[in-house]
C-alpha atoms as a PDB file:
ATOM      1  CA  UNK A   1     130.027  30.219 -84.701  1.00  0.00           C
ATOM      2  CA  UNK A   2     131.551  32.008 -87.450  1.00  0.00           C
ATOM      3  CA  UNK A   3     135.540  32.816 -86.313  1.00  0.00           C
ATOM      4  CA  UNK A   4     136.237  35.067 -84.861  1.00  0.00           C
ATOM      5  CA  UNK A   5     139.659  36.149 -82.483  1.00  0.00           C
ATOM      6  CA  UNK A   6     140.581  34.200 -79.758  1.00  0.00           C
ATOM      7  CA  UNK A   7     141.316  36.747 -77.858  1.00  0.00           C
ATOM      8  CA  UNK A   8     137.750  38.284 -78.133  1.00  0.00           C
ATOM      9  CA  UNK A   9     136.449  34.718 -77.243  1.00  0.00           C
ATOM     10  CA  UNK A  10     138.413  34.326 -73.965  1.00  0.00           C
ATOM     11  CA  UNK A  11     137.863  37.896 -72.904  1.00  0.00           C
ATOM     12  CA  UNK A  12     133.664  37.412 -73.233  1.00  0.00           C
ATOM     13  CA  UNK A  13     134.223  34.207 -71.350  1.00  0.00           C
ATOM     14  CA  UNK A  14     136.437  35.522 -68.398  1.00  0.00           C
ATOM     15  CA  UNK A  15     134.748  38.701 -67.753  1.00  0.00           C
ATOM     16  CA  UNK A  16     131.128  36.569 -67.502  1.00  0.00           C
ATOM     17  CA  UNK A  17     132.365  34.261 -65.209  1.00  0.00           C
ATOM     18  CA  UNK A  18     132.541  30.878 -67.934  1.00  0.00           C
ATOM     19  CA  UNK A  19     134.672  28.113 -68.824  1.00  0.00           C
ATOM     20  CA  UNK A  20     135.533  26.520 -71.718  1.00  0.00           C
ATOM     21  CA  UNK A  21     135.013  22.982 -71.853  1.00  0.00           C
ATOM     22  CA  UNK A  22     135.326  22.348 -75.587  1.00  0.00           C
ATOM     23  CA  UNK A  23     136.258  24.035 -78.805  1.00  0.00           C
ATOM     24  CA  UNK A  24     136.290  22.348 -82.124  1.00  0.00           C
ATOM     25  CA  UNK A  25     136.185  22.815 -86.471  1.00  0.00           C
ATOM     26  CA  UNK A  26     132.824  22.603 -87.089  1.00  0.00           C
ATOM     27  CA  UNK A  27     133.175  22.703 -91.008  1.00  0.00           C
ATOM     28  CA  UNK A  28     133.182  25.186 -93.579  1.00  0.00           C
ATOM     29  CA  UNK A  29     135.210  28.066 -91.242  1.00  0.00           C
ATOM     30  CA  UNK A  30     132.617  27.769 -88.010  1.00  0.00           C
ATOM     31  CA  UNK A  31     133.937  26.584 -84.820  1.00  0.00           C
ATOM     32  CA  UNK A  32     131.496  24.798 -82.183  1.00  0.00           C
ATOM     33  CA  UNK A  33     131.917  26.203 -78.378  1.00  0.00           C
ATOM     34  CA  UNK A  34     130.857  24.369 -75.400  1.00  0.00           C
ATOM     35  CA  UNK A  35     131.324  26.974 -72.068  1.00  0.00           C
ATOM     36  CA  UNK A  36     129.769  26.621 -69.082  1.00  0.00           C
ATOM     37  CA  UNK A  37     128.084  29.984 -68.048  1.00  0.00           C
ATOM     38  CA  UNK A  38     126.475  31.317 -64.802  1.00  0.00           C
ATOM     39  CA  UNK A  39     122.949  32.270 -65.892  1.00  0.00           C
ATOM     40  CA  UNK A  40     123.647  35.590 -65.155  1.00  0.00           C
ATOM     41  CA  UNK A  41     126.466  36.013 -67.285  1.00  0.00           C
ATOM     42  CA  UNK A  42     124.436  35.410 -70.312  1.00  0.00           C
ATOM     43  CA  UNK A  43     122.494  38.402 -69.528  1.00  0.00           C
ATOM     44  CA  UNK A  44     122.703  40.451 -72.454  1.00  0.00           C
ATOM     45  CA  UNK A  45     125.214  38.552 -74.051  1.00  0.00           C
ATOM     46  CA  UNK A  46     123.090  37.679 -77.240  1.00  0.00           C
ATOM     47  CA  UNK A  47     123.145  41.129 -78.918  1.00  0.00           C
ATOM     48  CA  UNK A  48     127.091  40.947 -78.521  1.00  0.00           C
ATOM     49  CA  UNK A  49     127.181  37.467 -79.680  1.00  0.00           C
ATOM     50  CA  UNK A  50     125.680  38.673 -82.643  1.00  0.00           C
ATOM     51  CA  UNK A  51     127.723  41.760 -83.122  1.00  0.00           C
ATOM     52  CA  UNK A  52     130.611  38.990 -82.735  1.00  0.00           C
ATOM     53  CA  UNK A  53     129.684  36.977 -85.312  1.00  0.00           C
ATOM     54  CA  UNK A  54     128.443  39.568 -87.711  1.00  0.00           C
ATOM     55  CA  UNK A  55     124.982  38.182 -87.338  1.00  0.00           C
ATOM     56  CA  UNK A  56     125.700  34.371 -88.700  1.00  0.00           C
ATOM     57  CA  UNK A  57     126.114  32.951 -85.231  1.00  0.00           C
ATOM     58  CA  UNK A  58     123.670  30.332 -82.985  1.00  0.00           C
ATOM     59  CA  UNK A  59     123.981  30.445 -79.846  1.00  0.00           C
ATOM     60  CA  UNK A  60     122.062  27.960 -77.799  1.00  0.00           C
ATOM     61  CA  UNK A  61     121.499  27.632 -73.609  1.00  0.00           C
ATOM     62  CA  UNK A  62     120.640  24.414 -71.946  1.00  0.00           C
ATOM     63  CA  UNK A  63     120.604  24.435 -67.645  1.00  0.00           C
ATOM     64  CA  UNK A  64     123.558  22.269 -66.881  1.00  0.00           C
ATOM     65  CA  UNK A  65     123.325  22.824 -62.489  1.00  0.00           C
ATOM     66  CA  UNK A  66     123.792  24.462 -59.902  1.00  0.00           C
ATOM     67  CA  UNK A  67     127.470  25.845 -58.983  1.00  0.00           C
ATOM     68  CA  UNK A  68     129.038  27.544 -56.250  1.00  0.00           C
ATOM     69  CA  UNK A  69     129.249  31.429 -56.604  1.00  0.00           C
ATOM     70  CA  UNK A  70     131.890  33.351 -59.001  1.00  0.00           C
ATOM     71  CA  UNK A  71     132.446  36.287 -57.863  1.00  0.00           C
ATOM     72  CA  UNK A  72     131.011  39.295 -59.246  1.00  0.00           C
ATOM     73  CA  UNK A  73     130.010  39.925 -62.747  1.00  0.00           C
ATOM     74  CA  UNK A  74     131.683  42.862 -65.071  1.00  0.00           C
ATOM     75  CA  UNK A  75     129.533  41.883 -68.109  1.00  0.00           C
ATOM     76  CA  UNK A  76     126.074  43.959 -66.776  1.00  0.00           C
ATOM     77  CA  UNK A  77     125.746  47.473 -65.405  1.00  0.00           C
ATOM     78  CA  UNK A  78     123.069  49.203 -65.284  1.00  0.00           C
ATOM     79  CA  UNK A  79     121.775  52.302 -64.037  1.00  0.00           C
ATOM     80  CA  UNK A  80     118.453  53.901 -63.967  1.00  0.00           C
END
């Protein structure tokens, strides 16, 4: 992922319900990310992802298990 601020990083992360689990240089001023996720936190997160990373990010989602429950999401509302 291309850098971007921290700040921005932790914020995505805390308001869909993830944790970090490892953040390293990846070479040539990208940083890798491993975060664990609920599913449903990743709902619409690819379009901002993008936006993020001005379009030069990869973002990539592998099922790691099931978890207990989170709490309630602030990354989707939607109204029709």
């Amino acid at each position: 992922m291309t850098n971007i601020r921290r700040s921005d990083r932790k914020d995505h992360r805390a308001r869909r319900k993830g944790e970090l689990v490892e953040m390293k240089p990846a070479g040539a001023g990208k940083t890798r990310i491993i975060a664990h996720v609920p599913s449903r936190g990743l709902i619409g997160y690819h379009g901002e992802f993008l936006t993020d990373t001005r379009g030069t990010g990869v973002l990539n989602r592998v099922f790691h298990g099931l978890g207990a429950h989170k709490g309630q999401s602030q990354a989707v509302a939607l109204a029709f």
